[in-house]
C-alpha atoms as a PDB file:
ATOM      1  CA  UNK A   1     -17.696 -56.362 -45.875  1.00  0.00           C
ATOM      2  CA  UNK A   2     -18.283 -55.309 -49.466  1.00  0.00           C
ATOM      3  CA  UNK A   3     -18.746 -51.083 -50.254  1.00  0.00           C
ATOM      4  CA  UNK A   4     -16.799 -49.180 -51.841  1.00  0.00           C
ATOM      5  CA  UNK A   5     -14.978 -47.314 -49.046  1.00  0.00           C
ATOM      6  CA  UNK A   6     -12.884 -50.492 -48.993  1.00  0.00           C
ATOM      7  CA  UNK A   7     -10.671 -49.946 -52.182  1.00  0.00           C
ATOM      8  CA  UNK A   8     -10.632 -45.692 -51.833  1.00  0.00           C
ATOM      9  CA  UNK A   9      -8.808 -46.578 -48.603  1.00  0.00           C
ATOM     10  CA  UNK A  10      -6.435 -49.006 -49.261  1.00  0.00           C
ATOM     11  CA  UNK A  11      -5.956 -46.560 -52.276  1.00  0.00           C
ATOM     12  CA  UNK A  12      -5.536 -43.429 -49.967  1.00  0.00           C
ATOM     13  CA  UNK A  13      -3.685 -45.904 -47.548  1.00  0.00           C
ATOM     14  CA  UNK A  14      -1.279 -46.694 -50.659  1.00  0.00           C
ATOM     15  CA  UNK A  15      -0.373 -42.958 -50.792  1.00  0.00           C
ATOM     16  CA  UNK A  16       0.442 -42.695 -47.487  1.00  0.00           C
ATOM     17  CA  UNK A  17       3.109 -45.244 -47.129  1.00  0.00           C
ATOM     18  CA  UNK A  18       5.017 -43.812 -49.914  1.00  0.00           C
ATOM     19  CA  UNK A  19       5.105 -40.542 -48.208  1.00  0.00           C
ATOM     20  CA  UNK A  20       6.313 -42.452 -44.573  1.00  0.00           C
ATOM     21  CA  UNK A  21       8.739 -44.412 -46.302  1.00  0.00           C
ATOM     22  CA  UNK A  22      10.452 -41.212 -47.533  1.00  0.00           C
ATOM     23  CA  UNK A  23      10.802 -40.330 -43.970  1.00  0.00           C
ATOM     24  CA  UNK A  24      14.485 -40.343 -42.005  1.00  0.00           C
ATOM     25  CA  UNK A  25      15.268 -40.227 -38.415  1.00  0.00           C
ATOM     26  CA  UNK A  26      15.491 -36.367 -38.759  1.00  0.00           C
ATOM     27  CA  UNK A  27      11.784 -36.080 -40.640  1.00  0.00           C
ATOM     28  CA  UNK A  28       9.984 -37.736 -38.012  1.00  0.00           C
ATOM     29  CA  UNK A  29      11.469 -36.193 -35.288  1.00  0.00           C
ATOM     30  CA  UNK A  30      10.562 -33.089 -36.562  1.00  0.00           C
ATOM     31  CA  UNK A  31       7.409 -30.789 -36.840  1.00  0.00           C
ATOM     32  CA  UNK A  32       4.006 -31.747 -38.181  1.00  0.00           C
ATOM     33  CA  UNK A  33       0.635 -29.662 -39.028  1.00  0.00           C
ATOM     34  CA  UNK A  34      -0.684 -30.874 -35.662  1.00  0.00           C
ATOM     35  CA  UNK A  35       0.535 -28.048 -32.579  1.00  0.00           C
ATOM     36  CA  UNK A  36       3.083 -30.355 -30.287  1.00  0.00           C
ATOM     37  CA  UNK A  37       2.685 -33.369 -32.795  1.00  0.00           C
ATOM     38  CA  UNK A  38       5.853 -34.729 -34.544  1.00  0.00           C
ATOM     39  CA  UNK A  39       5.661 -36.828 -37.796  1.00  0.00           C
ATOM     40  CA  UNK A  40       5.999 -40.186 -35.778  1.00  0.00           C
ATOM     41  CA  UNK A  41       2.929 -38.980 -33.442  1.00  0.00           C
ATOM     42  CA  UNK A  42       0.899 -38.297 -36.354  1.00  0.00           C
ATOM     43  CA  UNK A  43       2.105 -41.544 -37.942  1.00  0.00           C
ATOM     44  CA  UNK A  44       1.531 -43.428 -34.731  1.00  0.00           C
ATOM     45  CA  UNK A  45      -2.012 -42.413 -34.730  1.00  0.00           C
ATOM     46  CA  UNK A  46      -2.735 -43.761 -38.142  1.00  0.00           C
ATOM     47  CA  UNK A  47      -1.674 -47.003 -36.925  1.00  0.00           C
ATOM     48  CA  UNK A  48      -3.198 -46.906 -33.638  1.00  0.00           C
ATOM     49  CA  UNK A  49      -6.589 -45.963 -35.311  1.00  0.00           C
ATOM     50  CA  UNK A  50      -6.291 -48.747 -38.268  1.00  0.00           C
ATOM     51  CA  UNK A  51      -5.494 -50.722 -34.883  1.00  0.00           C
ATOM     52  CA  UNK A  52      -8.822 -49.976 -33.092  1.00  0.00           C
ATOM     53  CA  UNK A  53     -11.565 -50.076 -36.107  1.00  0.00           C
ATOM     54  CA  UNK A  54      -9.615 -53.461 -36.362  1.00  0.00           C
ATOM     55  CA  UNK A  55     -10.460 -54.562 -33.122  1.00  0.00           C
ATOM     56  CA  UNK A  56     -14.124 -53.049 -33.719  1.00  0.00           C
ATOM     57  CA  UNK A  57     -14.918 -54.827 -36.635  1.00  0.00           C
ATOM     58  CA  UNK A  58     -13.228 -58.474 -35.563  1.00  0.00           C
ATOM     59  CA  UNK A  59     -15.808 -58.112 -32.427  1.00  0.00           C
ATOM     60  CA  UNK A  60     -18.532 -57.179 -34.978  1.00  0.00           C
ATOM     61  CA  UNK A  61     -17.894 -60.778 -36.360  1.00  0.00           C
ATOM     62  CA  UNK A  62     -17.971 -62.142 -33.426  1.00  0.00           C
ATOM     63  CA  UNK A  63     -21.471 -60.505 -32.346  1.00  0.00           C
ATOM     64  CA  UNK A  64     -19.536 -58.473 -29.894  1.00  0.00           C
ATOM     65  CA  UNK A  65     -19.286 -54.780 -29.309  1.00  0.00           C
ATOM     66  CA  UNK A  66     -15.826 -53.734 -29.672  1.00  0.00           C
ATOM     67  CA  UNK A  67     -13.646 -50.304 -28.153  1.00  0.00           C
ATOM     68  CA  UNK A  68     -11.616 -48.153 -30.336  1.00  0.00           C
ATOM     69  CA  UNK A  69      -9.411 -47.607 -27.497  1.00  0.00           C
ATOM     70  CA  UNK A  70     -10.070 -49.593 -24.664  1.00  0.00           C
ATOM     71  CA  UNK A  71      -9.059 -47.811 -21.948  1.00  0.00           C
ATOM     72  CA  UNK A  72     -11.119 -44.264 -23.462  1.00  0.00           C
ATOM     73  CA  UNK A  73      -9.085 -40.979 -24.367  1.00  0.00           C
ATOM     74  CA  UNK A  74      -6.350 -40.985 -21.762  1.00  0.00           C
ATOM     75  CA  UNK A  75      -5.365 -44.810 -23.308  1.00  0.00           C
ATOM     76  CA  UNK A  76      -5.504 -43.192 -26.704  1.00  0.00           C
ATOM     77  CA  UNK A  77      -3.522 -40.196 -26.211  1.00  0.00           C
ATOM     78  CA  UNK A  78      -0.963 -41.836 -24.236  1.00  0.00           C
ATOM     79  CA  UNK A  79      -0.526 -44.238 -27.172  1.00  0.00           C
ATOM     80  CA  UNK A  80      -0.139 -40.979 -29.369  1.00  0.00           C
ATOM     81  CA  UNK A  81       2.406 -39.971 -26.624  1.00  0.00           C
ATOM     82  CA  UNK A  82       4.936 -42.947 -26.998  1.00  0.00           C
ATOM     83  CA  UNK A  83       5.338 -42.406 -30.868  1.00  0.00           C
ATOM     84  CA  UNK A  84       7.166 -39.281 -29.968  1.00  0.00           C
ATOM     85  CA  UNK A  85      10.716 -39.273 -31.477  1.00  0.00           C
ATOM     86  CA  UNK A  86      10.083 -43.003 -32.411  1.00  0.00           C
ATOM     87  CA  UNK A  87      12.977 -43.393 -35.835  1.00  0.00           C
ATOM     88  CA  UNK A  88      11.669 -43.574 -39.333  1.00  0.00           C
ATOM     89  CA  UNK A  89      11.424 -47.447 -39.719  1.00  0.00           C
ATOM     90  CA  UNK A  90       9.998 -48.082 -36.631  1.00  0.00           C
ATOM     91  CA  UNK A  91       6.986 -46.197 -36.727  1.00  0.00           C
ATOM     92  CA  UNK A  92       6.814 -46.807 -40.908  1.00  0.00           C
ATOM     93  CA  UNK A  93       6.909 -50.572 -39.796  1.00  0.00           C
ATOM     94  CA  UNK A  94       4.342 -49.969 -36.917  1.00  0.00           C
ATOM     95  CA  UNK A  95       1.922 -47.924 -39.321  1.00  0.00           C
ATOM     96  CA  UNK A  96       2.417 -50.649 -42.116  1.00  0.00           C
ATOM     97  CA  UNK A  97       1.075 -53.592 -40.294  1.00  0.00           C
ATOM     98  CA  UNK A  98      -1.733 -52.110 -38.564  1.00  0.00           C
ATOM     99  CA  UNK A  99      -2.938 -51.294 -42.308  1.00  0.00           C
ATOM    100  CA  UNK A 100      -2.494 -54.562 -43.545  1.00  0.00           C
ATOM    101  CA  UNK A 101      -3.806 -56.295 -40.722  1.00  0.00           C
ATOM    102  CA  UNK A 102      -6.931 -53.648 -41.271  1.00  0.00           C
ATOM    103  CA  UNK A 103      -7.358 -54.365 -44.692  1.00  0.00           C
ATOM    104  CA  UNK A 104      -7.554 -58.221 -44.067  1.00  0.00           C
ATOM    105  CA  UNK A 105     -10.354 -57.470 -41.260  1.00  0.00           C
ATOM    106  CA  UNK A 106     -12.240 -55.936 -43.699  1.00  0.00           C
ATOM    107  CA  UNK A 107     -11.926 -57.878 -46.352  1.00  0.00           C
ATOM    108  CA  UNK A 108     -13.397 -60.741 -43.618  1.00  0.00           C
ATOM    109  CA  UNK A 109     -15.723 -58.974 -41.903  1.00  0.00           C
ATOM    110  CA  UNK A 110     -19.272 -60.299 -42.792  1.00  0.00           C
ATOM    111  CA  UNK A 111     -21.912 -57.517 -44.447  1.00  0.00           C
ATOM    112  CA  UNK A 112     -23.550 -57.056 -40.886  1.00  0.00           C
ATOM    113  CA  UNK A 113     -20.724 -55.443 -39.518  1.00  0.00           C
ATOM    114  CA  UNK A 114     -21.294 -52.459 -41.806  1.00  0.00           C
ATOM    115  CA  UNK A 115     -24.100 -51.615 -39.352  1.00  0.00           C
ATOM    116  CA  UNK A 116     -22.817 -52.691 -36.026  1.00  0.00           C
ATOM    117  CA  UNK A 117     -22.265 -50.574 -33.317  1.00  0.00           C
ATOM    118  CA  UNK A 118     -18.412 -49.715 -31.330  1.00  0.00           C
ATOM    119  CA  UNK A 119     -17.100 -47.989 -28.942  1.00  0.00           C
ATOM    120  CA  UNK A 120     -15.650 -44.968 -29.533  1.00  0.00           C
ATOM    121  CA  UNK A 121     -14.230 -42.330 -27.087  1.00  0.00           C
ATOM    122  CA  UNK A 122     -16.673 -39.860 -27.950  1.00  0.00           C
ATOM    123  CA  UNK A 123     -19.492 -42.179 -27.707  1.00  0.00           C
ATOM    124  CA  UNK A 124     -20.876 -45.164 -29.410  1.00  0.00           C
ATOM    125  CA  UNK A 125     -20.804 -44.906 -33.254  1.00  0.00           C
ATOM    126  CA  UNK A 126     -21.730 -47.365 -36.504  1.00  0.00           C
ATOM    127  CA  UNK A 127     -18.962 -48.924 -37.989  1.00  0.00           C
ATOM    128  CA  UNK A 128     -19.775 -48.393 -41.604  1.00  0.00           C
ATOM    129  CA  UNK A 129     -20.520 -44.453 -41.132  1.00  0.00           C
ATOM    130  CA  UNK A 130     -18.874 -43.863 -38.560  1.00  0.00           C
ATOM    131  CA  UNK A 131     -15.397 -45.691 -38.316  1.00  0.00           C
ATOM    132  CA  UNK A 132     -14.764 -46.453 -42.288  1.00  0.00           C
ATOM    133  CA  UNK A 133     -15.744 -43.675 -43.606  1.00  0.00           C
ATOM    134  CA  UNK A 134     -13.867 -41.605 -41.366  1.00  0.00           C
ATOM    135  CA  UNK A 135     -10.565 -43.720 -41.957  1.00  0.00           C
ATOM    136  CA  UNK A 136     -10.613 -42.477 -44.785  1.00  0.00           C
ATOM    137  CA  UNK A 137     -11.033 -38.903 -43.536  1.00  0.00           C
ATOM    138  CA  UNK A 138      -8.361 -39.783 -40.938  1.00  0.00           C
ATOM    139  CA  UNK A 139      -5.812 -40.967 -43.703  1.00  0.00           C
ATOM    140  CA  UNK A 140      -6.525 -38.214 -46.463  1.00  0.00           C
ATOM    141  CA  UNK A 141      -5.653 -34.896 -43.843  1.00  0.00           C
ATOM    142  CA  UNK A 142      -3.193 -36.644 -41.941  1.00  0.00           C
ATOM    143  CA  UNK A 143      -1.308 -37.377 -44.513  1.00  0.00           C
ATOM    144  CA  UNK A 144      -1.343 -33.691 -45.490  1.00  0.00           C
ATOM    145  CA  UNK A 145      -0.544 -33.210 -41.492  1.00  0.00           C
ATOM    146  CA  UNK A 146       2.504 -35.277 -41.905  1.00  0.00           C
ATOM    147  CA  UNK A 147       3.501 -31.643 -44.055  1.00  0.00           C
ATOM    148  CA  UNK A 148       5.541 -33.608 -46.347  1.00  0.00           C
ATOM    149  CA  UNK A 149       4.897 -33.198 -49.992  1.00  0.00           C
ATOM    150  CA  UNK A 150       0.706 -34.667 -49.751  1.00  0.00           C
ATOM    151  CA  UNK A 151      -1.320 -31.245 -49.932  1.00  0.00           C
ATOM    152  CA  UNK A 152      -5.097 -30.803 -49.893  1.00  0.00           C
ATOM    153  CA  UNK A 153      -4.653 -30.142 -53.469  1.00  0.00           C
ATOM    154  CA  UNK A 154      -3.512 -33.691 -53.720  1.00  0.00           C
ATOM    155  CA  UNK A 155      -7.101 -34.918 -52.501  1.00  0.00           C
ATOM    156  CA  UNK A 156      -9.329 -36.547 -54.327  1.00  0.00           C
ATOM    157  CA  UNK A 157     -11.816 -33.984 -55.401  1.00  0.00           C
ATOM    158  CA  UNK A 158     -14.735 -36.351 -55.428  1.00  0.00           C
ATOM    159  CA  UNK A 159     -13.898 -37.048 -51.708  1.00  0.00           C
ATOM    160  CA  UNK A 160     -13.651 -33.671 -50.846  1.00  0.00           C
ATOM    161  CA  UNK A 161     -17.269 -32.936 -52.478  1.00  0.00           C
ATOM    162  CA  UNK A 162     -18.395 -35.356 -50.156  1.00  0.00           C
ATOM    163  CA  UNK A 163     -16.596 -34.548 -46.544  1.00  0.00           C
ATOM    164  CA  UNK A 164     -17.159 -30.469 -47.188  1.00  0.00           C
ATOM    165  CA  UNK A 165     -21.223 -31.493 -47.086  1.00  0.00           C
ATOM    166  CA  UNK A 166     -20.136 -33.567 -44.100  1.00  0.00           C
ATOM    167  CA  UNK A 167     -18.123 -30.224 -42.566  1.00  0.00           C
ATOM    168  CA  UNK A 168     -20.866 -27.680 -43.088  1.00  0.00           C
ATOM    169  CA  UNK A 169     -22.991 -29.528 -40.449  1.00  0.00           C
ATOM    170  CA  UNK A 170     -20.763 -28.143 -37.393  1.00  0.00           C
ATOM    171  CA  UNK A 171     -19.350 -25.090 -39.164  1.00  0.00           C
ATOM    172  CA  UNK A 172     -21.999 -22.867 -37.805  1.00  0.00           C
ATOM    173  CA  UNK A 173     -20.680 -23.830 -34.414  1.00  0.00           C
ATOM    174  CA  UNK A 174     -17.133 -22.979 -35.128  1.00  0.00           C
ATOM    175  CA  UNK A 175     -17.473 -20.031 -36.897  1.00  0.00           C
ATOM    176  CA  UNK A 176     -17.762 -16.176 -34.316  1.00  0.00           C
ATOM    177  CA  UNK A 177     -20.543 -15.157 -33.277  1.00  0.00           C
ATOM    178  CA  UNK A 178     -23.155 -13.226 -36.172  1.00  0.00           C
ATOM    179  CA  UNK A 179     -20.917 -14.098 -38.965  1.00  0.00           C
ATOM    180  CA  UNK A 180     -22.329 -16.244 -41.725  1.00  0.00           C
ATOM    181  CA  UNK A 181     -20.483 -17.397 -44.691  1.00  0.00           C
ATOM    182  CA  UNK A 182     -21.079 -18.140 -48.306  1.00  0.00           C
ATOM    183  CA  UNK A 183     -18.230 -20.559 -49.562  1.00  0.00           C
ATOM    184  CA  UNK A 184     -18.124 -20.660 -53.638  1.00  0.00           C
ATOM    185  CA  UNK A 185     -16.221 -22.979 -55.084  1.00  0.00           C
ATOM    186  CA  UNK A 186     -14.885 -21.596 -58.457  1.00  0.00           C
ATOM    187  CA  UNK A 187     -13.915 -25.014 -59.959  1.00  0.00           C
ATOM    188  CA  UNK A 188     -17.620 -27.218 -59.219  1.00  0.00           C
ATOM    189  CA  UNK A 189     -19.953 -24.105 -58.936  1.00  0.00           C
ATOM    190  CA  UNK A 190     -21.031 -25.530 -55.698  1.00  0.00           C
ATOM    191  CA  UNK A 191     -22.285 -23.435 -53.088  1.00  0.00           C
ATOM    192  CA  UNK A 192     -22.001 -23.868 -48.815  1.00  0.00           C
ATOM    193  CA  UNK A 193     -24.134 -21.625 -46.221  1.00  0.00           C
ATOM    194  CA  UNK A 194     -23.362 -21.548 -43.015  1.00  0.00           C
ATOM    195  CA  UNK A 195     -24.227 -19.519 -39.962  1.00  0.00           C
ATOM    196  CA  UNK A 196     -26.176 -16.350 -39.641  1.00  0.00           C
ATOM    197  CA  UNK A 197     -25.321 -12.671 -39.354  1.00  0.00           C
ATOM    198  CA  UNK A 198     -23.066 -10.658 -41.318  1.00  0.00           C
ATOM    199  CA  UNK A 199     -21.804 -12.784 -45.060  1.00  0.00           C
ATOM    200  CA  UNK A 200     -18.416 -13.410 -45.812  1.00  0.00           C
ATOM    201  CA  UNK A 201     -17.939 -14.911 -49.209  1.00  0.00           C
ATOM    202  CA  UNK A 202     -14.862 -16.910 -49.465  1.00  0.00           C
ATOM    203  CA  UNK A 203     -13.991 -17.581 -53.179  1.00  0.00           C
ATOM    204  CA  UNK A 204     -11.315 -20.792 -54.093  1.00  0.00           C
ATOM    205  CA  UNK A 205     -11.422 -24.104 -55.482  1.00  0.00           C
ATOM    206  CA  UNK A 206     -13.296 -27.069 -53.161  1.00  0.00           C
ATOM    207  CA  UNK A 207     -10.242 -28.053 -52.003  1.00  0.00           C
ATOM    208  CA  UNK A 208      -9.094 -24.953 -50.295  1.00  0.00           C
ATOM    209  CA  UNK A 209     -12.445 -24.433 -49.427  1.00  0.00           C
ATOM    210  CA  UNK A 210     -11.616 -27.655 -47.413  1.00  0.00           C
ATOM    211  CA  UNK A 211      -8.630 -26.740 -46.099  1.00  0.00           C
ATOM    212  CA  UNK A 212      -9.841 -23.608 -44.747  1.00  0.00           C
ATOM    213  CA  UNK A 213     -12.819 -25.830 -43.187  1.00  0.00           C
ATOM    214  CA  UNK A 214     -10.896 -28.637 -41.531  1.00  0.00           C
ATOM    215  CA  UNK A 215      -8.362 -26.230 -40.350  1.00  0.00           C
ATOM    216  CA  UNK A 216      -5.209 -26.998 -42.426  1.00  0.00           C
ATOM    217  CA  UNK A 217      -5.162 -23.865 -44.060  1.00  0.00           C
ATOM    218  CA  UNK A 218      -5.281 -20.478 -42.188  1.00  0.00           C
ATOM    219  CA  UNK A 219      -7.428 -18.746 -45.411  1.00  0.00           C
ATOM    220  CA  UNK A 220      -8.071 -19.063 -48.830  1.00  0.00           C
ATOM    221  CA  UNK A 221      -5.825 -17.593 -51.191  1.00  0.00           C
ATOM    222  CA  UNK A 222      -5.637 -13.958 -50.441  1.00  0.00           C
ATOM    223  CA  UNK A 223      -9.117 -13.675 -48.962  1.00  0.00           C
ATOM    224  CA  UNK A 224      -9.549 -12.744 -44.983  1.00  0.00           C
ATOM    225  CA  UNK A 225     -11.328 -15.564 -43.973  1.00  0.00           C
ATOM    226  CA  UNK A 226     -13.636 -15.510 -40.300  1.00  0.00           C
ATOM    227  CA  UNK A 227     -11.439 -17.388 -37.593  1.00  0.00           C
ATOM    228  CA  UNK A 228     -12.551 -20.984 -36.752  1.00  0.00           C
ATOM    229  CA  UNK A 229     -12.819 -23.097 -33.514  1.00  0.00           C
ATOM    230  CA  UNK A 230     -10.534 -26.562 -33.899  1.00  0.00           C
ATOM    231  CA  UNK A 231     -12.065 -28.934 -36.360  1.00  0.00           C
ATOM    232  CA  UNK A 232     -13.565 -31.837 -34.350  1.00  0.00           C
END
């Protein structure tokens, strides 16, 4: 599979492991971003998602449709469920060669996979759209979920331009009822409308824009921001 998602992730991907291998017994154990989610959950699901676009994409190969998570949502969470409390190597080991194993599927996988189709647990989705460019997403704000020392203003800012386009398309949804908002952001001059009613402006740089949007911020900088629903 040849795009250029491939190298931004094993480069996010490569960010990511340093932070985990900082992690001790005490670190994982303890409190991430995510409500009820410690460190090794939010770990755990890194790996169990590299996991499951690998199994999507080797079917792909193969001509075959593959599941994320076979065994739907209940399989998936459960999974999520048993990294609770795991110790600092464990789940560092666990989430280290489900990337590696990732990166060689992809590396493999022939160009048609880009466009083939896999289960997902919300539905069917495209592989190239769908599953690789959101692990990315998936590794960039969980890392910042992991809340230890990655920050949305450690993301890429040419990434960011690109998911806050993606994030404006459900915003209206999240945001109350007859509230619109105008988000400005002071360091690109770009400009995001969403909803309909009475404006807020909310005034920061794109990345706190983003945090705001995806939910890992509760405002931005001083500003009394609308309240959201959960990002996806």
């Amino acid at each position: 599979m040849n795009n250029h998602y491939l190298d931004r992730i094993d480069e996010a991907t490569a960010k990511l492991l340093v932070s985990v291998a900082r992690l001790d017994d005490v670190a994982a154990a303890g409190p991430s971003l995510l409500p009820e989610w410690d460190r090794a959950m939010v770990v755990t699901h890194l790996a169990a998602n590299a996991d499951g676009i690998r199994r999507a994409v080797e079917a792909a190969g193969r001509g075959e449709v593959g599941e994320l998570y076979p065994g739907g949502r209940p399989a998936r969470n459960a999974e999520i469920e048993a990294g609770r409390a795991l110790t600092a190597r464990r789940a560092e080991q666990r989430l280290r060669n489900a990337c590696e194993q990732l990166a060689v599927a992809l590396a493999n996988a022939p160009d048609g996979a880009w466009e083939a189709v896999a289960v997902h647990p919300s539905g069917e989705v495209r592989i190239g759209p769908g599953l690789i460019v959101g692990r990315l997403r998936e590794v960039e704000v969980h890392h910042v979920d992991l809340d230890y020392g990655y920050e949305p203003r450690d993301w890429p800012f040419g990434w960011v331009l690109e998911e806050m386009d993606r994030a404006m398309l459900d915003l209206p949804a999240r945001l109350p009822p007859g509230v619109a908002v105008v988000l400005a952001g002071d360091d690109a001059g770009q400009r995001w409308v969403a909803g309909s009613g009475d404006v807020v402006e909310i005034i920061g740089t794109t990345n706190d824009l983003f945090a705001w949007v995806t939910g890992r911020a509760p405002g931005v900088g001083q500003q009394e921001c609308p309240p959201l629903t959960p990002w996806r």
